[in-house]
C-alpha atoms as a PDB file:
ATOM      1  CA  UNK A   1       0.000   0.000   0.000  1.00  0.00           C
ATOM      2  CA  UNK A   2       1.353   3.310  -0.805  1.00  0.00           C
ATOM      3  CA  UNK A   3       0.049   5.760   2.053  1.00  0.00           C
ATOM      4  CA  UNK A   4       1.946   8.307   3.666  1.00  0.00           C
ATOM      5  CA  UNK A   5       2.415   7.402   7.398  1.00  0.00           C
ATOM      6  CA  UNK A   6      -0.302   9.429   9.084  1.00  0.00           C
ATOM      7  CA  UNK A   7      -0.514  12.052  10.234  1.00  0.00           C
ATOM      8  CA  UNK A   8      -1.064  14.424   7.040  1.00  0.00           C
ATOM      9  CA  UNK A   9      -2.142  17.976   6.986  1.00  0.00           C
ATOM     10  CA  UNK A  10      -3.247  19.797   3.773  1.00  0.00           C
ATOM     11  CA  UNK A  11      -3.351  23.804   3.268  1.00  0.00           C
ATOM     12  CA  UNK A  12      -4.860  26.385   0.879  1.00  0.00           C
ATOM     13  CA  UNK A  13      -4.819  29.816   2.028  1.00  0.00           C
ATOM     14  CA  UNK A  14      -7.153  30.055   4.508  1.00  0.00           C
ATOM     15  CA  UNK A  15      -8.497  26.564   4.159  1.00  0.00           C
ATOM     16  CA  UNK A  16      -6.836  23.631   5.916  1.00  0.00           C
ATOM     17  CA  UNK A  17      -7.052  19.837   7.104  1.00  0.00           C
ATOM     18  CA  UNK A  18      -5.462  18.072  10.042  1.00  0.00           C
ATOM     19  CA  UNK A  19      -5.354  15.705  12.391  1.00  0.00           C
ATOM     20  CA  UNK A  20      -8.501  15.574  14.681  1.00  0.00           C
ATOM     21  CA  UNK A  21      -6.713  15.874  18.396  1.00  0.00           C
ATOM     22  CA  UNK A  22      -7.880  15.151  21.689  1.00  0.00           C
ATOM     23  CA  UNK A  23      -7.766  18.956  22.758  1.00  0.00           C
ATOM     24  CA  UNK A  24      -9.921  19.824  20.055  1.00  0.00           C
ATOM     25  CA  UNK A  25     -13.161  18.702  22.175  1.00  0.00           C
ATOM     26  CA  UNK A  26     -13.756  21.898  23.740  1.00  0.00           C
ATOM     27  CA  UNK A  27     -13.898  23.847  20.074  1.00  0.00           C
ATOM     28  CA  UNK A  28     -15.078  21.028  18.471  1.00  0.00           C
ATOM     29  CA  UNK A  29     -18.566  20.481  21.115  1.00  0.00           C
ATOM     30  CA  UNK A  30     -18.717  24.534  21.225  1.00  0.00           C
ATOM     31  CA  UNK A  31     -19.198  24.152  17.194  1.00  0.00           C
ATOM     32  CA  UNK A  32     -21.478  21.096  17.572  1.00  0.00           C
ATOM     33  CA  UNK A  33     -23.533  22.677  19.933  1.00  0.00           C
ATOM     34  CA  UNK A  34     -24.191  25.835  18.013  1.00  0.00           C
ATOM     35  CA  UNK A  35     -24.845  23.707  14.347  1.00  0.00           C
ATOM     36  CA  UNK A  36     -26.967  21.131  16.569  1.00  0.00           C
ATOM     37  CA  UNK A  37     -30.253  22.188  14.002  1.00  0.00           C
ATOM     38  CA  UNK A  38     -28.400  23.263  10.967  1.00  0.00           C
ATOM     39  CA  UNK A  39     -26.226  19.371  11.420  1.00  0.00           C
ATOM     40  CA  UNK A  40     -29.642  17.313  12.620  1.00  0.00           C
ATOM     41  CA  UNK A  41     -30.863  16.399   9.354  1.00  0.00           C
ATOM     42  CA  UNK A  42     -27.806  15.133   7.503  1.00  0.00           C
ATOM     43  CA  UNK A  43     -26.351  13.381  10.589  1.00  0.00           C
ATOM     44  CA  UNK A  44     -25.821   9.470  11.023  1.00  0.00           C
ATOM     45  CA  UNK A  45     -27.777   8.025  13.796  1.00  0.00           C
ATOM     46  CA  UNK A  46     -27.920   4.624  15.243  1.00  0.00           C
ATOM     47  CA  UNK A  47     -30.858   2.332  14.332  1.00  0.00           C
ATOM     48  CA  UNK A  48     -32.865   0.257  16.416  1.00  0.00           C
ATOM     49  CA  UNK A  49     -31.196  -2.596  15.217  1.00  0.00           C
ATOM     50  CA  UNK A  50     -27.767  -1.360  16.392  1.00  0.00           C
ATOM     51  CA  UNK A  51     -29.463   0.341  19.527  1.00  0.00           C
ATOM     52  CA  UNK A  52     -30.338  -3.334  20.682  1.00  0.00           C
ATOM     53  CA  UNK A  53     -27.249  -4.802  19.597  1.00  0.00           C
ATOM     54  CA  UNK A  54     -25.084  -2.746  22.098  1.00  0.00           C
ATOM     55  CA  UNK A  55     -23.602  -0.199  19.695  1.00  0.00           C
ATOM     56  CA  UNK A  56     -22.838   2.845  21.693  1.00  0.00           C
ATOM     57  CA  UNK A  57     -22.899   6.615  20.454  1.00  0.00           C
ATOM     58  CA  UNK A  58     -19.059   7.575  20.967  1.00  0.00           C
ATOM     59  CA  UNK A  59     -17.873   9.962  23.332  1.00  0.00           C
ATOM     60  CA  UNK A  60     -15.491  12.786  21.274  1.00  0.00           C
ATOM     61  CA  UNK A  61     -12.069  11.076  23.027  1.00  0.00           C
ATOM     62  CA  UNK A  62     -13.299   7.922  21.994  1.00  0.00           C
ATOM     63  CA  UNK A  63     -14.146   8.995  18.315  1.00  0.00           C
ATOM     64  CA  UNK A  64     -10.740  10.358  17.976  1.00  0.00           C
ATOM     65  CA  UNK A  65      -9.253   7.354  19.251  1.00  0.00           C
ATOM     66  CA  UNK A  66     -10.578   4.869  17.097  1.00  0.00           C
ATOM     67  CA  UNK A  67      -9.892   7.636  14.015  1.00  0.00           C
ATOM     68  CA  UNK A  68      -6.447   7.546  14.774  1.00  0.00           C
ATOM     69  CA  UNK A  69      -6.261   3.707  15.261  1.00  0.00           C
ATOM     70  CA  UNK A  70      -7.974   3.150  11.833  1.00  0.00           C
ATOM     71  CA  UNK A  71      -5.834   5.622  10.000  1.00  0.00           C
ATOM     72  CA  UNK A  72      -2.127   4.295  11.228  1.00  0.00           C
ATOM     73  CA  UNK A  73      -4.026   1.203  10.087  1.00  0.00           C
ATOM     74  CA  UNK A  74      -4.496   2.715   6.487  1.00  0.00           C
ATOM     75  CA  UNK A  75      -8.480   2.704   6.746  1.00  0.00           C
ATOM     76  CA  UNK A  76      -9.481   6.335   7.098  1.00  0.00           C
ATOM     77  CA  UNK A  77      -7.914   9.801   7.195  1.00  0.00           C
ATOM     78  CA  UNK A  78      -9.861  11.932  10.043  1.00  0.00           C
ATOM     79  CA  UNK A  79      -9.656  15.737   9.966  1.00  0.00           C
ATOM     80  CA  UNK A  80     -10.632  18.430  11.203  1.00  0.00           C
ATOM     81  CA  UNK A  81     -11.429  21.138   8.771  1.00  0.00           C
ATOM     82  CA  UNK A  82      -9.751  24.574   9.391  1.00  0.00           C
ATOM     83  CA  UNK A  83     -10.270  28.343   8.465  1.00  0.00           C
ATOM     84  CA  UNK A  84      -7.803  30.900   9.477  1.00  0.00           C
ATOM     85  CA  UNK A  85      -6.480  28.574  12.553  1.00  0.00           C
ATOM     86  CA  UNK A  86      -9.732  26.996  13.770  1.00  0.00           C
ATOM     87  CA  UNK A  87     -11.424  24.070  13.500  1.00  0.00           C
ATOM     88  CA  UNK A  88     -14.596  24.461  11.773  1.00  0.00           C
ATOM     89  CA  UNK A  89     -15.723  21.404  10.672  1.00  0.00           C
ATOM     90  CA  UNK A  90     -14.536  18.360   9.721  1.00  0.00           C
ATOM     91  CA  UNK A  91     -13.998  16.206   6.740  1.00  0.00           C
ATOM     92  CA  UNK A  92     -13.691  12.541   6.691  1.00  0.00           C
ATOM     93  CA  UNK A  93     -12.018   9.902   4.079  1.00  0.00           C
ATOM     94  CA  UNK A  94     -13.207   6.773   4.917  1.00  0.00           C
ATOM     95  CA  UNK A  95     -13.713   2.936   3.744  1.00  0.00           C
ATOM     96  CA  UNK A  96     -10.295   3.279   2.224  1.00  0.00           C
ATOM     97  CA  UNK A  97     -10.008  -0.034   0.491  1.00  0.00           C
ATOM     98  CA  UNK A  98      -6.708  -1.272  -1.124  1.00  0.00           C
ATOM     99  CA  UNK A  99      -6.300  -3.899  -3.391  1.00  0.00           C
ATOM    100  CA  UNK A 100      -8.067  -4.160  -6.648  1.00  0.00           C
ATOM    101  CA  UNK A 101     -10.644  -2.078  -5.865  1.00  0.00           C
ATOM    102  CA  UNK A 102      -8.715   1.125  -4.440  1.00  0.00           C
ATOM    103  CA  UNK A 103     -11.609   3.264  -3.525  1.00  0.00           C
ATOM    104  CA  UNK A 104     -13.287   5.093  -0.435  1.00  0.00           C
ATOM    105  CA  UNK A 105     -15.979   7.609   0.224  1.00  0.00           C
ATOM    106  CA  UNK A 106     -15.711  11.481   1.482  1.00  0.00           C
ATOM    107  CA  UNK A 107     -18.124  13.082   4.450  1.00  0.00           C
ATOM    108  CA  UNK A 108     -17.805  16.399   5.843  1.00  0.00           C
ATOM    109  CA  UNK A 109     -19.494  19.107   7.867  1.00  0.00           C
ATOM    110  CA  UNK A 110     -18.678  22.489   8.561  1.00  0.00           C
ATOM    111  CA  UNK A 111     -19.898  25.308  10.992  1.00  0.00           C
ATOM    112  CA  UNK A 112     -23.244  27.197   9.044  1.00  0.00           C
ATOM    113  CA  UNK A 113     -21.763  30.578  10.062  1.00  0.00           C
ATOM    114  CA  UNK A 114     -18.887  30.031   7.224  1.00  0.00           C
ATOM    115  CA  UNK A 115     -21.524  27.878   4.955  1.00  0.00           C
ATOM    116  CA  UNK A 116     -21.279  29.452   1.350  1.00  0.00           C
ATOM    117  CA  UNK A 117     -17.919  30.726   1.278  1.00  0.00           C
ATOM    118  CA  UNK A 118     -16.175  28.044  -0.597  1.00  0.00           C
ATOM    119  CA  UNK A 119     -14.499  26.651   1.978  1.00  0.00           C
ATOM    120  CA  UNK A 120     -15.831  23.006   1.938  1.00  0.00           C
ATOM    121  CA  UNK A 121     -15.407  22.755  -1.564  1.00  0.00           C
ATOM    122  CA  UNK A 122     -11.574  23.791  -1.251  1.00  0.00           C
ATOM    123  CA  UNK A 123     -11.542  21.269   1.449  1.00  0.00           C
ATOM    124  CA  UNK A 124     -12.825  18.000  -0.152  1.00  0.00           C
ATOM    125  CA  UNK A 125     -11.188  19.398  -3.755  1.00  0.00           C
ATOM    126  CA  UNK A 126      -7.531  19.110  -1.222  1.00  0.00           C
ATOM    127  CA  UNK A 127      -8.965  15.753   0.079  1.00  0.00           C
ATOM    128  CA  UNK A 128      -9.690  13.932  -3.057  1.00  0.00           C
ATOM    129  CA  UNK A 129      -6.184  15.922  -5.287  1.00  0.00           C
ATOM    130  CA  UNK A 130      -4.692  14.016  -1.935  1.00  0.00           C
ATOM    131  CA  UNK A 131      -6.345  10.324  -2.419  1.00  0.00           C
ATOM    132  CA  UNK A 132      -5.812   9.953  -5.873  1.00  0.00           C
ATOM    133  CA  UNK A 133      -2.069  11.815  -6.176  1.00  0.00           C
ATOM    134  CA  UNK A 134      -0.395  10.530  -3.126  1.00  0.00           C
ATOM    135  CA  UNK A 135      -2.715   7.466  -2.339  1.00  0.00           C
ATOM    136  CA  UNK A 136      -3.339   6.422  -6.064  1.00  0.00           C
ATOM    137  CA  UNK A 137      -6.946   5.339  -5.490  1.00  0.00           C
ATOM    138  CA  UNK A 138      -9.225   4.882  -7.864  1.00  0.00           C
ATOM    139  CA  UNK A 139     -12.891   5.995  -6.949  1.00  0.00           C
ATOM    140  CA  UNK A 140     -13.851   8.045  -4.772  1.00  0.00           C
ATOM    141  CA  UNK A 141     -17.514   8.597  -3.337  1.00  0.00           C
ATOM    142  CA  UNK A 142     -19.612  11.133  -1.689  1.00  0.00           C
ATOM    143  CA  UNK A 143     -22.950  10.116  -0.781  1.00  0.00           C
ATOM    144  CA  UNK A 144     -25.601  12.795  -0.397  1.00  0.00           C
ATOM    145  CA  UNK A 145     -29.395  13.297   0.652  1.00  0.00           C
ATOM    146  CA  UNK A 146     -31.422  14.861  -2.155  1.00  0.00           C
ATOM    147  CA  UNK A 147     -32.981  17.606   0.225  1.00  0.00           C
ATOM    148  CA  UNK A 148     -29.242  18.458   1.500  1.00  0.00           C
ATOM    149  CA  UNK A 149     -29.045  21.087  -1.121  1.00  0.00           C
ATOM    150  CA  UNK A 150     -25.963  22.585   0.790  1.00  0.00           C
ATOM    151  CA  UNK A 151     -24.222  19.904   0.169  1.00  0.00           C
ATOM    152  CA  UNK A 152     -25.429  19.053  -3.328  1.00  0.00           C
ATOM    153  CA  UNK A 153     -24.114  22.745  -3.885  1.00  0.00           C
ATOM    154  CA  UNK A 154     -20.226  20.889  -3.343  1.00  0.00           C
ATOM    155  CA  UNK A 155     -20.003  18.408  -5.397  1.00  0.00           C
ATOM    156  CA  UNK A 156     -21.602  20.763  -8.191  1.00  0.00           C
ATOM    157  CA  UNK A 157     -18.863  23.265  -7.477  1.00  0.00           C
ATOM    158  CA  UNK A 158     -15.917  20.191  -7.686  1.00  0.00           C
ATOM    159  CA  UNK A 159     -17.971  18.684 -10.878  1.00  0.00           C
ATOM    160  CA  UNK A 160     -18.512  15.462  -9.932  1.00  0.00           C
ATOM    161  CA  UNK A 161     -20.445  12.802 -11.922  1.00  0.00           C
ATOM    162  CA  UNK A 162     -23.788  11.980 -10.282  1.00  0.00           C
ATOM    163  CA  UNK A 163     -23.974   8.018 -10.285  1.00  0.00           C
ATOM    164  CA  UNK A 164     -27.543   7.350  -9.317  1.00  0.00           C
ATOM    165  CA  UNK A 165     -29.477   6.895  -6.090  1.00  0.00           C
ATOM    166  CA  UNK A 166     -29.166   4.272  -3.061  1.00  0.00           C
ATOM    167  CA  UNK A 167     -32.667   3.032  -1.669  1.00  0.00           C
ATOM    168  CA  UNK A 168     -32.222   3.523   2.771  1.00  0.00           C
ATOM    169  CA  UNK A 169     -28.408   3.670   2.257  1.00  0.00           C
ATOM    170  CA  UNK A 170     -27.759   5.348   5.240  1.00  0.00           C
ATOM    171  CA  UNK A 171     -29.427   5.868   8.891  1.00  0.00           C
ATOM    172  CA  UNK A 172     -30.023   9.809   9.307  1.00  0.00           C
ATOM    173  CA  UNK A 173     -31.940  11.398  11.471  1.00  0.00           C
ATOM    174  CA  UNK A 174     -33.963   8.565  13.101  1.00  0.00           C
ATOM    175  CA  UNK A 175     -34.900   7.008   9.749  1.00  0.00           C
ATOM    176  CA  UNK A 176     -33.221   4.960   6.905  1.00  0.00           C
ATOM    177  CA  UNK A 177     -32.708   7.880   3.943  1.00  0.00           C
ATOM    178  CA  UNK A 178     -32.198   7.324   0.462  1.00  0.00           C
ATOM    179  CA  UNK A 179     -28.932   9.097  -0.833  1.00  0.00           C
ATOM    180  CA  UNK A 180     -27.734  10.220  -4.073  1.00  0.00           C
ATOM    181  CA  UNK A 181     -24.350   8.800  -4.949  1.00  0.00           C
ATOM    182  CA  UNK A 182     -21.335  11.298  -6.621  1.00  0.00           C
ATOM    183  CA  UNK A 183     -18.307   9.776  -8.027  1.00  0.00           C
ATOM    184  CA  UNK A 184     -14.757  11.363  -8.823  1.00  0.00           C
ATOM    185  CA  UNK A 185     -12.774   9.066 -10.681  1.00  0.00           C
ATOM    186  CA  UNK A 186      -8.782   8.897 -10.949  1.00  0.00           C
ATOM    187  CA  UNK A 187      -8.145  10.824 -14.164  1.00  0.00           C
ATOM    188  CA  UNK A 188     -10.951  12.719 -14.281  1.00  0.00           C
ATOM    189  CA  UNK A 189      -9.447  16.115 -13.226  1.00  0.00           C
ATOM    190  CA  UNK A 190      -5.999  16.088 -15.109  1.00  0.00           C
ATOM    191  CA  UNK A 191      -5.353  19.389 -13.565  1.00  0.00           C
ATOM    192  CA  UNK A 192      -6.473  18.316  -9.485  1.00  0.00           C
ATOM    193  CA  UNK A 193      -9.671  19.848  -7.898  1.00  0.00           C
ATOM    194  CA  UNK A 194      -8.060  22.639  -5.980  1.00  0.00           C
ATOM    195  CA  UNK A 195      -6.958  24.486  -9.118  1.00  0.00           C
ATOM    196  CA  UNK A 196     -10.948  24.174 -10.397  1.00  0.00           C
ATOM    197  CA  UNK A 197     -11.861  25.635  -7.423  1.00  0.00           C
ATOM    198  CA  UNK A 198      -9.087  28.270  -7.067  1.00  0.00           C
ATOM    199  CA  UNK A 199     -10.842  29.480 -10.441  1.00  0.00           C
ATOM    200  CA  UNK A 200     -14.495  29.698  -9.220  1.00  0.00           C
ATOM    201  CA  UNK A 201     -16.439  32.507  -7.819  1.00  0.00           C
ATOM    202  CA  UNK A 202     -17.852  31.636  -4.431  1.00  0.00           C
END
């Protein structure tokens, strides 16, 4: 496998992604708590099934030790998302699978104050010019609800191919939610993402 020991950070300007740390909880719940309505809808939540399985919602030191387990392990690369110094969301590469298939999906959040400005889109353009550069993957995914029009405002900006549609894909917001599924593609962006979004107007 070709990946760069973690941790990595990536910067543009303003924009940057790092390690999720332990002594980000205080920021990071102080952000949480303030998006708690503007995050609600788009947020993963356990099912019943899970519920009576004895899955447990993680505690923030917890998520950010199992983060940092899977990606020395080569499974996920967990950051938090940056502007000007602090942490303001986060965006996630996970499922990282090796092999012949050499693909993984992108999440990511960030604080509604700074919603709109282009910095998510500079953010997952860095993440994927970063998994199919350095990492030499081959697909890349970003999974979205239809009515997340935020988010469908992204992948719009970084020109990814919409795919087609996943029937209850993912458990959001109490109940199973059909997503829309975006694709990036190694090759597809000869140039790298940042540079097409260095060139758009926000």
């Amino acid at each position: 496998m070709a990946m760069r020991p973690w941790p990595v950070t990536l910067a543009l300007g303003d924009v940057g992604l790092r390690p999720l740390r332990q002594t980000d909880a205080r920021r990071w719940r102080e952000v949480r708590r303030r998006n708690a309505e503007w995050l609600r809808p788009w947020e993963a939540t356990l099912p019943m099934e899970g519920l009576t399985s004895g899955d447990v919602v993680p505690t923030f030191s917890m998520m950010v030790r199992r983060l940092r387990r899977e990606a020395r392990e080569g499974r996920v690369l967990p950051w938090a998302l940056t502007y000007q110094g602090d942490l303001v969301g986060q965006v996630t590469v996970g499922g990282i699978t090796w092999g012949s298939l050499r693909s993984a999906y992108i999440g990511y959040w960030i604080d509604q104050d700074l919603a709109g400005r282009g910095i998510t889109p500079t953010a997952v353009a860095m993440a994927l010019d970063y998994c199919f550069e350095d990492l030499k993957l081959h697909r890349i995914e970003i999974n979205i609800r239809p009515e997340n029009a935020a988010s469908l405002r992204v992948v719009e900006k970084l020109g990814l191919r919409l795919e087609g549609d996943r029937t209850s894909y993912l458990h959001i917001d109490g109940q199973w939610r059909d997503h829309l599924v975006f694709v990036a593609m190694a090759g597809d962006f000869p140039e790298g993402l940042t540079s097409r979004v260095a060139r758009q107007p926000h």
